[in-house]
Every structure is written in structure tokens, then in C-alpha cells.
Protein backbone atom coordinates (compact mmCIF):
# COMPACT_ATOMS: atom_id res chain seq x y z
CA UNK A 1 -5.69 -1.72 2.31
CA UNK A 2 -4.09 1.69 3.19
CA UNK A 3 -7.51 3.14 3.72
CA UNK A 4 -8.05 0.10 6.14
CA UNK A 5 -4.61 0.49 8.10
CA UNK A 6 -5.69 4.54 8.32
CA UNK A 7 -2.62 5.14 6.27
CA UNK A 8 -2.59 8.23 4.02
CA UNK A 9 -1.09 8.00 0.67
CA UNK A 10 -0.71 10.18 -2.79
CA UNK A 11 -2.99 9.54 -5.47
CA UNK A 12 -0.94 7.67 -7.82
CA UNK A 13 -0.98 4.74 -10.27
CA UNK A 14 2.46 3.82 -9.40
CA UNK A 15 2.14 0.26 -7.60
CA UNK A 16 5.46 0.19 -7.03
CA UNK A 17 5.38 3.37 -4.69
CA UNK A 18 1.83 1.94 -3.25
CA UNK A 19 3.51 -1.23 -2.61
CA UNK A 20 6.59 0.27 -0.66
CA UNK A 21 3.78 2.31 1.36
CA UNK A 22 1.71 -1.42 2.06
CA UNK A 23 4.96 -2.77 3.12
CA UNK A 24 5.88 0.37 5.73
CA UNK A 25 2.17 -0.17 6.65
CA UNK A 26 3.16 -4.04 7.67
CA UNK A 27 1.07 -5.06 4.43
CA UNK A 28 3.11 -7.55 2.90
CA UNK A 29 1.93 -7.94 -0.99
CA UNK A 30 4.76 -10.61 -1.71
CA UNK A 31 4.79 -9.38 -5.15
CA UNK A 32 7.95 -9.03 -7.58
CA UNK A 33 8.45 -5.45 -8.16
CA UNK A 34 8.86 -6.01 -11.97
CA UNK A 35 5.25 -8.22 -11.93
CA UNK A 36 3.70 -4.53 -10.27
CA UNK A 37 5.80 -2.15 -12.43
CA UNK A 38 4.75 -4.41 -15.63
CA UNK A 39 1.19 -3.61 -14.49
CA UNK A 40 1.33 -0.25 -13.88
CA UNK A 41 3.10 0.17 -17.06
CA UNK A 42 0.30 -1.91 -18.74
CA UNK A 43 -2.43 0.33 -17.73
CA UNK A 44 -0.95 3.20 -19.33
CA UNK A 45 0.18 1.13 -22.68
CA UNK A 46 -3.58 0.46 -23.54
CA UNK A 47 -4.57 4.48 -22.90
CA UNK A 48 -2.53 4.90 -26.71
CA UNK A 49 -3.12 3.53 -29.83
CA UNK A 50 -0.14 1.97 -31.29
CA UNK A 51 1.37 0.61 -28.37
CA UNK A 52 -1.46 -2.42 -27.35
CA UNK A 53 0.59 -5.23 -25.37
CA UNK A 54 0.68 -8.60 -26.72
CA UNK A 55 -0.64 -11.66 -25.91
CA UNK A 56 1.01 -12.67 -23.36
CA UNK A 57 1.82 -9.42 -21.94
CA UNK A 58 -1.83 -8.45 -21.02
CA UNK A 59 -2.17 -12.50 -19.92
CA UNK A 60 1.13 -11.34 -17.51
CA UNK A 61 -0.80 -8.08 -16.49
CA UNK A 62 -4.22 -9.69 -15.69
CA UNK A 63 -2.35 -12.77 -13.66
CA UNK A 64 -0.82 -10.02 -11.73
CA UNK A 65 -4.28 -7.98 -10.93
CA UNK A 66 -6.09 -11.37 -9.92
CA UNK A 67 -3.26 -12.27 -7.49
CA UNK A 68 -3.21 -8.74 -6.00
CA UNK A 69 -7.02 -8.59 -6.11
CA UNK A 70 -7.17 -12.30 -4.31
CA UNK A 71 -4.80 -10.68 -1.36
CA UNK A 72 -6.16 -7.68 -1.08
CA UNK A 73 -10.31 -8.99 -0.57
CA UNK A 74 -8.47 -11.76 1.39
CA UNK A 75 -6.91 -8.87 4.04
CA UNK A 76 -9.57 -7.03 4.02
CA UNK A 77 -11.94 -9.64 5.08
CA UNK A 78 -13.96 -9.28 1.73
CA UNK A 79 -15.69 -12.66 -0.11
């Protein structure tokens, strides 16, 4: 969506910090910050043994992605 507003960014995982850059783009995710900082924190948790999320953690984590993926093809004009 930054790429699509001509917006440059960092490369980062952090959806928290790629949020706050949507929003000063006018790109208004209308997520909670914990719901993206859960899901950043989620894709790290499965890189390491020993630290899987639960159950309904990765349920959390993967109802998160679909509602950001849903926007995001839905802004960029994407079916």
C-alpha cells in the first residue's frame, strides 16, 4: 500500500511502525495496535523452537493477517 501511495519506508517487520507510516500516508488500517504487535510478535515466536504459540494465539495471529490481507487487496483494487 506504501509502494502504491509512492511512499518510501524501512524494511522492517514491525507492523506497528508500518502501520503509523499507512496512517501518515492517509491509509487508515483501523487495526488495534496490540492485534498488529501480537502479529509481528507471532512471526518471530514460530522462527524458535520452544516458544510455538498456542491455540488460540496463532487462531488470534491468522484472524489478524486475513483482516489486514482483506483491506489491503481491497485498497489496492486487487480480487
Amino acid at each position: 500500500m506504501l509502494v502504491a501511495k509512492k511512499q518510501a519506508f524501512p524494511k522492517t517487520h514491525d507492523l506497528i511502525a508500518l502501520s503509523d507510516l499507512c496512517e501518515q500516508a492517509g491509509i487508515l488500517l483501523g487495526m488495534a495496535k496490540k492485534q498488529l504487535n501480537d502479529l509481528s510478535d507471532h512471526a518471530v515466536r514460530v522462527r524458535y523452537p520452544g516458544t510455538e504459540p498456542t491455540f488460540d494465539e496463532t487462531r488470534q495471529a491468522l484472524d489478524t493477517a486475513k483482516t489486514v490481507r482483506k483491506f489491503a487487496r481491497k485498497f489496492l483494487n486487487v480480487k
